[in-house]
Protein backbone atom coordinates (compact mmCIF):
# COMPACT_ATOMS: atom_id res chain seq x y z
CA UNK A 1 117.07 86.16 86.60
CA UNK A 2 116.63 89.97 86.97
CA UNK A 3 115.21 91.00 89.99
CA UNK A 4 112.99 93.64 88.74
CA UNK A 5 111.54 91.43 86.65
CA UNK A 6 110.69 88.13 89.26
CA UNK A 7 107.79 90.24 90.47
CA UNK A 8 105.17 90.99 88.19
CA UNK A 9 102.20 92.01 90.83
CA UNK A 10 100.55 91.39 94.02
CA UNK A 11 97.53 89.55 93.78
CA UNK A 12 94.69 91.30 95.84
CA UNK A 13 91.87 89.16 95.97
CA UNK A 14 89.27 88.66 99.15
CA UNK A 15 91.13 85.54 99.85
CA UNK A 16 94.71 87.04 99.87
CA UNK A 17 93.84 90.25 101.73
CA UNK A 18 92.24 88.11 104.25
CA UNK A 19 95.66 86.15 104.56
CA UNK A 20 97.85 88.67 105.09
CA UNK A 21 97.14 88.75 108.97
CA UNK A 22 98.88 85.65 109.13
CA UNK A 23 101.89 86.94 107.21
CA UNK A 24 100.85 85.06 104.02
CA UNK A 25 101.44 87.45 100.73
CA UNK A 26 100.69 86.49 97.40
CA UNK A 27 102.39 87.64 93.60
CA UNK A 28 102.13 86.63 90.42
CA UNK A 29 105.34 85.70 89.06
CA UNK A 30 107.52 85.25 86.20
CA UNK A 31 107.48 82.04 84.55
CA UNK A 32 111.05 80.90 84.94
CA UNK A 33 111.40 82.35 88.56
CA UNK A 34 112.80 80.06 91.19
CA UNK A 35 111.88 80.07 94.87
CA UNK A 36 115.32 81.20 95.94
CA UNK A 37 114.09 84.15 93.12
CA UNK A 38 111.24 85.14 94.59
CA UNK A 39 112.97 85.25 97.85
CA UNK A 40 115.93 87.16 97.13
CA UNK A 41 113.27 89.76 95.06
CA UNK A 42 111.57 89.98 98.29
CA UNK A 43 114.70 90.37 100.69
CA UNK A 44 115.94 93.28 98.00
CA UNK A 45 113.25 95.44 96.99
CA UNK A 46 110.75 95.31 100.37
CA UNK A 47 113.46 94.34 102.47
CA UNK A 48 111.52 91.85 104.41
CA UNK A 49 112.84 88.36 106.42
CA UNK A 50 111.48 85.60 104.19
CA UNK A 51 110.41 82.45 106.10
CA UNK A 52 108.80 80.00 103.15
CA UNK A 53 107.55 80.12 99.57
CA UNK A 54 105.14 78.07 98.09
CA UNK A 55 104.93 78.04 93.88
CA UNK A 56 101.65 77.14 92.04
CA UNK A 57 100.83 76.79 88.84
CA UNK A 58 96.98 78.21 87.39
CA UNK A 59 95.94 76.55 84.46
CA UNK A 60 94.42 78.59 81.71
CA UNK A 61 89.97 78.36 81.61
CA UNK A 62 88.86 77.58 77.96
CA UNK A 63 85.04 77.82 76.92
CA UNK A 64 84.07 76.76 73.83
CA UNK A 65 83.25 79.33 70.61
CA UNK A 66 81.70 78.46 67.12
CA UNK A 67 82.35 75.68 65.42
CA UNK A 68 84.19 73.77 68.36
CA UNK A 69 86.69 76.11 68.72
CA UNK A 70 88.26 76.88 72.10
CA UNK A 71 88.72 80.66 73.45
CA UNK A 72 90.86 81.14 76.28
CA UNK A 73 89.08 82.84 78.86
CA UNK A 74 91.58 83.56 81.88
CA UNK A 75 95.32 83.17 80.87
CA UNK A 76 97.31 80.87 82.88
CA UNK A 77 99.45 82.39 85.91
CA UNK A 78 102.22 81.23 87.95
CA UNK A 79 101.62 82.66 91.69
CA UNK A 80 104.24 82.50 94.78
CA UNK A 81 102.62 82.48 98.39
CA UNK A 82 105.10 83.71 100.57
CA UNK A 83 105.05 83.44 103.79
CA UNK A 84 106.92 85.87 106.25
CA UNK A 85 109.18 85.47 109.55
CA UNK A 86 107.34 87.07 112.30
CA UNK A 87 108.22 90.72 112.98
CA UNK A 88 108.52 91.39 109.46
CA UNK A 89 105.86 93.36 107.85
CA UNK A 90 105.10 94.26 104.83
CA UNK A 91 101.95 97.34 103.19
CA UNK A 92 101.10 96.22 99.77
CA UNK A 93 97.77 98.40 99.96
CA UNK A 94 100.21 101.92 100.04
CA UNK A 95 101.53 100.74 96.57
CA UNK A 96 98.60 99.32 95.07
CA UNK A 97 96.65 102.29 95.67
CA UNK A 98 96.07 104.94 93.09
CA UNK A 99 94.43 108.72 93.69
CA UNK A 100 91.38 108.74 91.33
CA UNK A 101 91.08 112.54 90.33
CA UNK A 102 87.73 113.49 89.82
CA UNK A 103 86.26 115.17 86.18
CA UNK A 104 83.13 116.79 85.89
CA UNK A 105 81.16 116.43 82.89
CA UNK A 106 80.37 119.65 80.93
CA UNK A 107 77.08 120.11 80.56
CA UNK A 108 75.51 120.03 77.24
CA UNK A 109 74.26 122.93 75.31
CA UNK A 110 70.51 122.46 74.17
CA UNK A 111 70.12 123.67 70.63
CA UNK A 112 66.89 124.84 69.17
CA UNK A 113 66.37 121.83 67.22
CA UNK A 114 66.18 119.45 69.94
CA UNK A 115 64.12 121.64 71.93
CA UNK A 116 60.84 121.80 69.62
């Protein structure tokens, strides 16, 4: 598998932030990647000592519609917790960030019409 394309994103929840202290990172991965993948995606493009990764599967969350029909309301993931040897770190927050630029609205012209 391509290693580019084992990674898809870091997940950045409240409960994977929170883990990263003990040098547990989560990702969402590809479907058909392997933990020897995800590893060797890790080793490669962060360059960080791998120590153990752990694979789960998220099942998708239905609700029901009209008629008894089922709309899928979260999409299924698979996610690899991975945990690091210690002394390696990695910042997931420096490439997850993005500068918001700021726009100011023009302000709208009042026209004589909408004044009376």
């Amino acid at each position: 598998m391509n290693i580019a394309q084992t990674l898809i994103r870091p997940v950045m929840t409240e409960k994977s932030v929170g883990q990263e202290a003990i040098n547990k990172f989560t990702f969402v991965v590809h479907d058909d990647a392997t933990k020897i993948d995800v590893k060797n995606a890790l080793m490669s493009l962060y360059g960080v000592e791998v120590e153990k990764v752990n694979i789960l599967h998220t099942l998708p969350k239905y609700r029901m519609g009209k008629g008894k029909n089922l709309l899928e309301k979260r999409q299924g993931l698979r996610r690899a917790i991975v945990t690091l040897k210690e002394g390696s770190k990695l910042d997931l927050t420096r490439e997850v960030r993005t500068e918001k630029k700021e726009t100011s609205k023009p302000a709208k012209a009042k026209t004589a019409a909408a004044t009376k």
